[in-house]
Protein backbone atom coordinates (compact mmCIF):
# COMPACT_ATOMS: atom_id res chain seq x y z
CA UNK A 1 -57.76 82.27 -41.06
CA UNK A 2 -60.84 81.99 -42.90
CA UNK A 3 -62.92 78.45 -43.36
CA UNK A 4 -61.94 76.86 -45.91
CA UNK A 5 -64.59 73.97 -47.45
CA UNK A 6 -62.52 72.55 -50.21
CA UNK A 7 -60.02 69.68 -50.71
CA UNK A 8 -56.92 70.29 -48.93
CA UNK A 9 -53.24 68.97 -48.73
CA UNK A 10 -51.57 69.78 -45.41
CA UNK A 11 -47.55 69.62 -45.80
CA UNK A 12 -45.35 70.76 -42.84
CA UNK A 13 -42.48 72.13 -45.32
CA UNK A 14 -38.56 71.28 -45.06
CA UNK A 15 -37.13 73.51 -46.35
CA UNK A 16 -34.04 71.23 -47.99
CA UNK A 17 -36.61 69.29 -49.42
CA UNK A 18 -39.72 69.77 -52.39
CA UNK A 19 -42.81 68.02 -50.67
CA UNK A 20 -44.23 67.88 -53.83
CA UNK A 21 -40.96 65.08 -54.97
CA UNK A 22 -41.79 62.87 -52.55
CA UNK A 23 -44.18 59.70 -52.42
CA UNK A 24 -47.50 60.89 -52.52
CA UNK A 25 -47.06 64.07 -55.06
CA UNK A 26 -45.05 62.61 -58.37
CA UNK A 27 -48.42 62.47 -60.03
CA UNK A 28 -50.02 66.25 -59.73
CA UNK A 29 -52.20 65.10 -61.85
CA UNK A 30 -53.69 63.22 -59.55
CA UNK A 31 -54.82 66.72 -57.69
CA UNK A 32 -55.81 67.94 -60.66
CA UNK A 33 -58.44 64.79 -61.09
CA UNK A 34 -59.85 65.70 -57.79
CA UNK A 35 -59.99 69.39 -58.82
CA UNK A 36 -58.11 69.97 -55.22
CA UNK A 37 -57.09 73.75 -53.60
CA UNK A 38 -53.88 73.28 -52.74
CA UNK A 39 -53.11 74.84 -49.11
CA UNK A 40 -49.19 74.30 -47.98
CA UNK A 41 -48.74 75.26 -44.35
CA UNK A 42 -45.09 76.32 -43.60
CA UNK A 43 -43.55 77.64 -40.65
CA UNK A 44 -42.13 81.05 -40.87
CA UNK A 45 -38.71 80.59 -41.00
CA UNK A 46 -39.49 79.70 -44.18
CA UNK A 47 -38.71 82.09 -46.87
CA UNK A 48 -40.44 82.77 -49.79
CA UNK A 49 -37.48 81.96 -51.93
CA UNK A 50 -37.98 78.53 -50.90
CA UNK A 51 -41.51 78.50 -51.73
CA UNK A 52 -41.03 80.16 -55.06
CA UNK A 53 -40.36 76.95 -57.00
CA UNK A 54 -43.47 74.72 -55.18
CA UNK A 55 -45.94 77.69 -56.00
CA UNK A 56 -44.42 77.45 -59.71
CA UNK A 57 -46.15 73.80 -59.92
CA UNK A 58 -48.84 74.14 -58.47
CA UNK A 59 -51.87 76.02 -60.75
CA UNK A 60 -54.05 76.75 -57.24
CA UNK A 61 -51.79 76.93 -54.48
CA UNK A 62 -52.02 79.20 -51.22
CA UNK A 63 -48.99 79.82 -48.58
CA UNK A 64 -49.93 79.53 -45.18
CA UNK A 65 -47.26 80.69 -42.50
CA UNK A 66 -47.39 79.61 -39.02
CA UNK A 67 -45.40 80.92 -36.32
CA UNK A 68 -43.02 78.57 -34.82
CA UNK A 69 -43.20 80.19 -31.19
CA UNK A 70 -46.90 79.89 -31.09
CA UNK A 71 -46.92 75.63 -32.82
CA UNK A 72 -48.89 74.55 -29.80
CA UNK A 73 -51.74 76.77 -30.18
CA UNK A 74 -52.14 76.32 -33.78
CA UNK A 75 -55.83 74.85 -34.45
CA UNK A 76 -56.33 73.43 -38.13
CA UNK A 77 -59.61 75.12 -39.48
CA UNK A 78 -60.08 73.61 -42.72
CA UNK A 79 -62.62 70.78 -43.35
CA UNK A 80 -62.27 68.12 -45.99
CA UNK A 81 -58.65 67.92 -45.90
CA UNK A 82 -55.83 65.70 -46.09
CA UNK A 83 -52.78 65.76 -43.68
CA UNK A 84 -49.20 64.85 -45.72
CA UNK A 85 -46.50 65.72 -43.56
CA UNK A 86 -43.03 65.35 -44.68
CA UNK A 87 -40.81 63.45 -42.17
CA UNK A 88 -37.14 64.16 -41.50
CA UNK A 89 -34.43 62.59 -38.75
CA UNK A 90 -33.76 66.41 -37.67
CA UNK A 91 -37.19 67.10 -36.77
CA UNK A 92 -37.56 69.59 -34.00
CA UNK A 93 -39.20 69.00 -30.62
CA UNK A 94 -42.41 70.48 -29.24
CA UNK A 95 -42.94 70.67 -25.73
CA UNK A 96 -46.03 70.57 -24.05
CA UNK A 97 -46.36 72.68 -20.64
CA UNK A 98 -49.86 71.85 -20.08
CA UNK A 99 -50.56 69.13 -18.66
CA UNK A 100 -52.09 67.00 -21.30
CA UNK A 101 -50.58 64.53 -23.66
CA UNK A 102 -48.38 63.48 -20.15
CA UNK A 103 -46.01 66.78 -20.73
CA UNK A 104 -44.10 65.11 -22.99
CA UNK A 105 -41.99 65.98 -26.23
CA UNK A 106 -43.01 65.05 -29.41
CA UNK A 107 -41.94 65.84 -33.04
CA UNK A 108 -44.00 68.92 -34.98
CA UNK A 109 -45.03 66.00 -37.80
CA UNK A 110 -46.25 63.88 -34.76
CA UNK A 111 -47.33 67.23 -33.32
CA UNK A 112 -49.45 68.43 -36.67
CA UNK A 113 -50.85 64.77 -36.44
CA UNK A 114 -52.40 64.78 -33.47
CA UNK A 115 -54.12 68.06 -34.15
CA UNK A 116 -55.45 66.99 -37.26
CA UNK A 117 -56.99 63.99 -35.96
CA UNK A 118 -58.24 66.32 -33.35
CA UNK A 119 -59.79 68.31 -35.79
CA UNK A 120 -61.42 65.61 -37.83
CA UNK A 121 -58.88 65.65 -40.67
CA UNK A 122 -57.80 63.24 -43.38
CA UNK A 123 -54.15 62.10 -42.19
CA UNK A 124 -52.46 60.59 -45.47
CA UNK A 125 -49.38 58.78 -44.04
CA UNK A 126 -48.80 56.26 -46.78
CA UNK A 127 -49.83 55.45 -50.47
CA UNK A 128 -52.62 53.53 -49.77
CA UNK A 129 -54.16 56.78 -48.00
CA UNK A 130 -53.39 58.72 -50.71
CA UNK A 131 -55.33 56.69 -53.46
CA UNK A 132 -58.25 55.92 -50.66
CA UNK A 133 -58.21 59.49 -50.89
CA UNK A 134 -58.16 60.34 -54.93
CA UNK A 135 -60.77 57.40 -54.98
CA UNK A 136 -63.45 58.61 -52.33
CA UNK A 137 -67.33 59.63 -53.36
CA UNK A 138 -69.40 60.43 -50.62
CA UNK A 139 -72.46 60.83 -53.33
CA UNK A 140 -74.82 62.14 -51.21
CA UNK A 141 -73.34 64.83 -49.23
CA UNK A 142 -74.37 67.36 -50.97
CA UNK A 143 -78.32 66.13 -49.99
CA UNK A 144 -80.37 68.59 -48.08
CA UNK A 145 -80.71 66.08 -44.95
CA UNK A 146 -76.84 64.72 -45.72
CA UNK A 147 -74.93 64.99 -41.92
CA UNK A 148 -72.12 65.70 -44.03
CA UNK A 149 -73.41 68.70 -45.94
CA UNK A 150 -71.10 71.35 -44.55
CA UNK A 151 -68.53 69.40 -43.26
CA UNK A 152 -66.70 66.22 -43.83
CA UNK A 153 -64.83 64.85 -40.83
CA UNK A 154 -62.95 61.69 -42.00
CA UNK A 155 -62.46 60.10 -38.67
CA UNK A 156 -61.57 61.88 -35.59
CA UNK A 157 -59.59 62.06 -32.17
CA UNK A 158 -61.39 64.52 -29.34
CA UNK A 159 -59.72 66.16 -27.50
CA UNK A 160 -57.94 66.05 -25.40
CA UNK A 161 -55.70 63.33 -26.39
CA UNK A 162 -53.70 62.59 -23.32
CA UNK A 163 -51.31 60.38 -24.73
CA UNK A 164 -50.13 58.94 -28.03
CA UNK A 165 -47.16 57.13 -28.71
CA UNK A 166 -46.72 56.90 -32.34
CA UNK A 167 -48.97 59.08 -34.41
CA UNK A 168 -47.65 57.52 -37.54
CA UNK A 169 -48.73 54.01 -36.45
CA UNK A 170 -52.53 55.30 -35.89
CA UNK A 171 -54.63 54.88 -39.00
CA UNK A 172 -58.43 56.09 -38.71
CA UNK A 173 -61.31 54.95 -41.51
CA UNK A 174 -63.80 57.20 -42.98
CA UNK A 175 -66.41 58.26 -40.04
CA UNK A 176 -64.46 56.84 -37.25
CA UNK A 177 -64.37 57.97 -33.90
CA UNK A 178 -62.08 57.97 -30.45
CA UNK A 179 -64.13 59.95 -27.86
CA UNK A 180 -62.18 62.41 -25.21
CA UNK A 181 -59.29 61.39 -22.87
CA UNK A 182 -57.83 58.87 -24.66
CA UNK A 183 -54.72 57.03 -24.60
CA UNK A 184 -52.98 55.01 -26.57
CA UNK A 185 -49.89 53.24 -25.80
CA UNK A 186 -49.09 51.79 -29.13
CA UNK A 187 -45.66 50.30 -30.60
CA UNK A 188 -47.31 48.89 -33.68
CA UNK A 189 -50.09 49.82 -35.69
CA UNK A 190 -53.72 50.94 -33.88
CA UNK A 191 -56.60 50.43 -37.14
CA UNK A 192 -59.27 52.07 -36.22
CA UNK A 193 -61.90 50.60 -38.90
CA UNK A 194 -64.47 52.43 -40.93
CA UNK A 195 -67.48 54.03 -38.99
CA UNK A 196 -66.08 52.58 -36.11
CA UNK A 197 -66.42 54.41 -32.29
CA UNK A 198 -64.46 53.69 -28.87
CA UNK A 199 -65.93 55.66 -25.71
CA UNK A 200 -64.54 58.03 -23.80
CA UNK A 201 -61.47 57.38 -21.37
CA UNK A 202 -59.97 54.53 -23.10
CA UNK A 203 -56.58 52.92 -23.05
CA UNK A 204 -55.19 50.73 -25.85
CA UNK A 205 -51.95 49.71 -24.10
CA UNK A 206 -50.64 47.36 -27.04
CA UNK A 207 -47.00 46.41 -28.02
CA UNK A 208 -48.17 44.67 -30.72
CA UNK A 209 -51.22 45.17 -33.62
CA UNK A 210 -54.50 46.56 -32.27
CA UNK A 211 -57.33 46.06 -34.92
CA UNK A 212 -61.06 47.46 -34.34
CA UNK A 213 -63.45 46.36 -37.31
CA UNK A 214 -65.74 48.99 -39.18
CA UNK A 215 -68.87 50.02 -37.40
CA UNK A 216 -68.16 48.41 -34.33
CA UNK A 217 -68.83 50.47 -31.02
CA UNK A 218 -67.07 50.33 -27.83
CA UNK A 219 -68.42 51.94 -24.59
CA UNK A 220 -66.55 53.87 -22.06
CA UNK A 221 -63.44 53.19 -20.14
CA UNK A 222 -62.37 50.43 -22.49
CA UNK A 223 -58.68 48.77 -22.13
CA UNK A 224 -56.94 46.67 -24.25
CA UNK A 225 -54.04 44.68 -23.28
CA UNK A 226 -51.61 43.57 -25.67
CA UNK A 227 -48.45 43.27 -24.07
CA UNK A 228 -47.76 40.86 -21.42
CA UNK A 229 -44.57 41.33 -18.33
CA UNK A 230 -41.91 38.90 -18.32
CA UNK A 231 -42.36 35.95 -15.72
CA UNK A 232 -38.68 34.71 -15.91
CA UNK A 233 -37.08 37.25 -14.21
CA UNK A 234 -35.61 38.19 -11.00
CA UNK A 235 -38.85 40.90 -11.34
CA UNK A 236 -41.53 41.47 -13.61
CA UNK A 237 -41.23 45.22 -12.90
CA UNK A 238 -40.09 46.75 -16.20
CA UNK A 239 -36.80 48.37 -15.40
CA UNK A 240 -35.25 48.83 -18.87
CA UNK A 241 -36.30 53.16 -18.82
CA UNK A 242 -36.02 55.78 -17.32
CA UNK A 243 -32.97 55.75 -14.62
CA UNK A 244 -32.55 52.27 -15.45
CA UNK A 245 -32.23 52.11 -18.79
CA UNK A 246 -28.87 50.91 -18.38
CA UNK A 247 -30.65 47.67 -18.09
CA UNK A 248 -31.65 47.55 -21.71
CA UNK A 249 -34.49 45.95 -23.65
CA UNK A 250 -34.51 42.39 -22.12
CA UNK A 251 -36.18 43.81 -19.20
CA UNK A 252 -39.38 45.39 -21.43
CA UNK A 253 -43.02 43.93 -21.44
CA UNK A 254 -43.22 40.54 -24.05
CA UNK A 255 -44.94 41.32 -27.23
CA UNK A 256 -47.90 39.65 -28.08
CA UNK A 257 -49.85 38.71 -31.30
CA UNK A 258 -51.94 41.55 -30.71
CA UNK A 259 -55.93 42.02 -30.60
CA UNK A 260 -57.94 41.50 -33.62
CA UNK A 261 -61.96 42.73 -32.95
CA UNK A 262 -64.06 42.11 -36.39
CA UNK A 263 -66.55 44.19 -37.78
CA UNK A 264 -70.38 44.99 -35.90
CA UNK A 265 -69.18 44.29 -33.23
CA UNK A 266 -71.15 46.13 -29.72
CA UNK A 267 -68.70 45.96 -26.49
CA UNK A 268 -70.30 47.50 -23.22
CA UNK A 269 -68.39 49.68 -20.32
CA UNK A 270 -65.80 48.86 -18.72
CA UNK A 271 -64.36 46.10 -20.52
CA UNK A 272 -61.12 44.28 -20.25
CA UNK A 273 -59.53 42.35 -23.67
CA UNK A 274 -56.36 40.68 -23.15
CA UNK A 275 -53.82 39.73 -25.74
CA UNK A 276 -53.67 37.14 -28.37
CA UNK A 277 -57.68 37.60 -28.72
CA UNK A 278 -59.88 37.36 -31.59
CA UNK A 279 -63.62 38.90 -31.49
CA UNK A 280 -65.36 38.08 -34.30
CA UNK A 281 -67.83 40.11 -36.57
CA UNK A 282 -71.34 40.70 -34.50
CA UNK A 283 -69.75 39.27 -31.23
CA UNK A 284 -71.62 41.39 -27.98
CA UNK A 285 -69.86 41.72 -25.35
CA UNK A 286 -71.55 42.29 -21.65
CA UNK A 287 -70.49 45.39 -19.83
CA UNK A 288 -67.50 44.54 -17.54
CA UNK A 289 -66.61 41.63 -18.95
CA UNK A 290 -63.05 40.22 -19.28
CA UNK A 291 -62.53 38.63 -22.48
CA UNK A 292 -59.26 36.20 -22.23
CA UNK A 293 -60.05 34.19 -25.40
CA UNK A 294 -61.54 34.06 -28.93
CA UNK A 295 -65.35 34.93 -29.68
CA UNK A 296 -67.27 33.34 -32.11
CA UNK A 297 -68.95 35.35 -34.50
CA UNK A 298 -72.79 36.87 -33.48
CA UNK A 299 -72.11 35.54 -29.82
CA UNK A 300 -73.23 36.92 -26.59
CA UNK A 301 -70.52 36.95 -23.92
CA UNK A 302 -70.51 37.85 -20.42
CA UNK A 303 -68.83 37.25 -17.11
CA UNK A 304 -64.65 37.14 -16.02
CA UNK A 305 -63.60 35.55 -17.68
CA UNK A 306 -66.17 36.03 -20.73
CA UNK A 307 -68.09 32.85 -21.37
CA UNK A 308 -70.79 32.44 -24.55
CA UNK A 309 -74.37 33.08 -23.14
CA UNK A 310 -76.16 32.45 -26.50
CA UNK A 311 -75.93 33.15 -30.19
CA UNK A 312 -77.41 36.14 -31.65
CA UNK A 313 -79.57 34.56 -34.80
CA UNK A 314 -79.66 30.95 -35.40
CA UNK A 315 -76.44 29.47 -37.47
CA UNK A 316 -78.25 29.80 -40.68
CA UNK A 317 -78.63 33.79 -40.61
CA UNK A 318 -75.24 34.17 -39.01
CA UNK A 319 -74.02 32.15 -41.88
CA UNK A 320 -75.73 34.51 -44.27
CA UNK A 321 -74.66 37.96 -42.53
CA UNK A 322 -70.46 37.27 -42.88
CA UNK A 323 -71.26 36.36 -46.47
CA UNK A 324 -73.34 39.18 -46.84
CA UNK A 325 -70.63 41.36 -45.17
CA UNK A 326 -72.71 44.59 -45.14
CA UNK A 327 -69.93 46.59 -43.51
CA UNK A 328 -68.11 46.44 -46.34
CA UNK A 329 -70.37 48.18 -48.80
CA UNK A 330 -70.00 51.64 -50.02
CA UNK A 331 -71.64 54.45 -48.48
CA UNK A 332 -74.00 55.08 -51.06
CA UNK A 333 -75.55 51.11 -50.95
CA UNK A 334 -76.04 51.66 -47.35
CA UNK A 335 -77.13 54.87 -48.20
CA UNK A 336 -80.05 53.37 -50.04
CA UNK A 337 -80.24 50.03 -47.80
CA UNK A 338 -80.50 52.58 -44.68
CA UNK A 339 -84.15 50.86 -43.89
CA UNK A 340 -83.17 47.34 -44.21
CA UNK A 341 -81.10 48.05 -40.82
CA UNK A 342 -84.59 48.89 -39.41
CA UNK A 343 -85.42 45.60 -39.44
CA UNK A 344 -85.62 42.75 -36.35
CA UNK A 345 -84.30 39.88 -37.69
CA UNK A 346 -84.50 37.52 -34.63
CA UNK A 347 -87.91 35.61 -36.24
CA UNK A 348 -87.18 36.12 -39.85
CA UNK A 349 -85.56 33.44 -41.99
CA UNK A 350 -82.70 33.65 -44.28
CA UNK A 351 -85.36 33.68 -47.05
CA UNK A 352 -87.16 36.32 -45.81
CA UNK A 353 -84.01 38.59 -44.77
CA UNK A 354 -83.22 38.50 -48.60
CA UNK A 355 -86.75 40.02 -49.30
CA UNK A 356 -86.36 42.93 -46.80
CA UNK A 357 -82.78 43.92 -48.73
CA UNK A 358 -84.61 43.96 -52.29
CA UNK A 359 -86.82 46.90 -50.72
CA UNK A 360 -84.49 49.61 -51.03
């Protein structure tokens, strides 16, 4: 397959069904706006009589088959792209002989997923991705020195991915980053924000929400613990799977209210964060630390459990930096800001912090 360095659609095709009906595709103008080369991946069973009346609609369209007996070695080579797949009850099964991702069976849409996150591509699962998508301007990628120049990865999963639950329920931001080995446990939504990185060999074990704020970094062998084990009882053992399903539900881990980690936010190696906690915006945490409740914003915390060591910047600059709420901008005003975040602001004023972001 050669490279392809345009816009791209992914859509794993049903053949009872036109993708281009559903959700995301009743506006084609809306490709059209982006000026987008539309690439349809299909598997092979497909015929070309089924294709015939997509290809009709579509003004720059190209047919991709892949073979069905070979789905686990397919590798997406296509940068810039967006991921639509179309999801159906009879979706068929893909087994995994090697090893990784726990041996398990998992749907081709959760399957094509996976590999695209792998691969660093846009995953449109819902609206809101789609118009994040139309929307997007990355201004100065084309720039000689732009890290971006000849490739745009949107946010992306290494491999290998040993586990992930629910594919669907994953939702990476622009530039964002899982690093190899990791797995994620999720029953409800994982937001991974913009810019944001976790290390390598994590586990997010969470029943309920996991949220990671944009450009926040965590270090290696992070876990996350959102889910707690009944106390009441005859065992805390979670029997209701497997050969004892016939237990049912009432025997599963208690949900939580899930973790919530803000934005610029640094957590070291080796950290533990239990459920039902909040860590605010430019919150540090030490490395092997075991954080059981809230942070406050711009804190330093340390120890098991985590206790507050000091503030980062007095009150009156943190005060200023979560109104300022710099990792929210676009990429082009930190684009042109990029030497304000130079600066050492532990003896400058709020006065003088305003100064430093008018030289741009």
């Amino acid at each position: 397959m050669e490279r392809l360095f345009d816009n791209v659609i992914l859509l794993y095709l049903n053949k009872n069904i036109d993708p281009l009906n559903n959700l995301f595709f009743k506006k084609i103008n809306c490709l059209k706006e982006r000026k987008v080369k539309l690439h349809l991946f299909v598997l092979s069973n497909i015929t070309d009589e089924h294709i015939k009346p997509i290809i009709n609609k579509c003004d720059n369209l190209t047919v991709h088959k892949i073979e069905e007996n070979n789905i686990t070695n397919f590798r997406f080579n296509i940068t810039n792209a967006a991921l639509s797949p179309y999801f159906r009850e009879n979706d068929k099964l893909v087994k995994i002989d090697s090893g990784f991702r726990s041996s398990y069976e998992i749907s081709i849409n959760d399957f094509f997923i996976i590999k695209a996150y792998e691969e660093g591509i846009w995953v449109i699962k819902n609206e809101k991705n789609f118009k994040e998508w139309l929307q997007i301007d990355e201004i100065y990628m084309d720039r000689p020195d732009s890290p971006i120049k000849d490739k745009i990865i949107y946010g992306q999963i290494e491999y290998p991915v040993i586990k992930l639950n629910h594919p669907l329920k994953v939702h990476l931001g622009y530039g964002s980053r899982l690093f190899a080995r990791s797995v994620i446990l999720n029953h409800d939504e994982v937001i991974i924000g913009r810019g944001a990185h976790i290390g390598c060999d994590c586990k997010l074990n969470v029943t309920s929400k996991f949220h990671l704020g944009n450009f926040s970094m965590i270090s290696s062998n992070f876990i996350a613990i959102g889910q707690n084990h009944t106390l009441n009882n005859v065992v805390t053992y979670s029997l209701g799977r497997g050969p004892f399903g016939f237990l049912g539900k009432d025997c599963d881990p208690v949900a939580t209210e899930g973790i919530w980690i803000g934005s610029d936010v640094w957590i070291g190696t080796r950290v533990i964060v239990l459920q039902n906690v909040k860590i605010n915006h430019g919150a540090v945490v030490a490395a092997g630390s075991v954080v059981t409740k809230d942070v406050a914003p711009y804190s330093i915390v340390a120890g098991n459990p985590a206790r507050e060591i000091k503030k980062r910047f007095p009150p009156k600059t943190i005060d200023f930096l979560l109104e300022l709420k710099w990792w929210e901008w676009s990429s082009k005003k930190i684009f042109e800001h990029r030497r304000f975040f130079l600066n050492n602001l532990s003896n400058k004023n709020v006065e003088e912090i305003k100064e430093l972001l008018k030289r741009i």
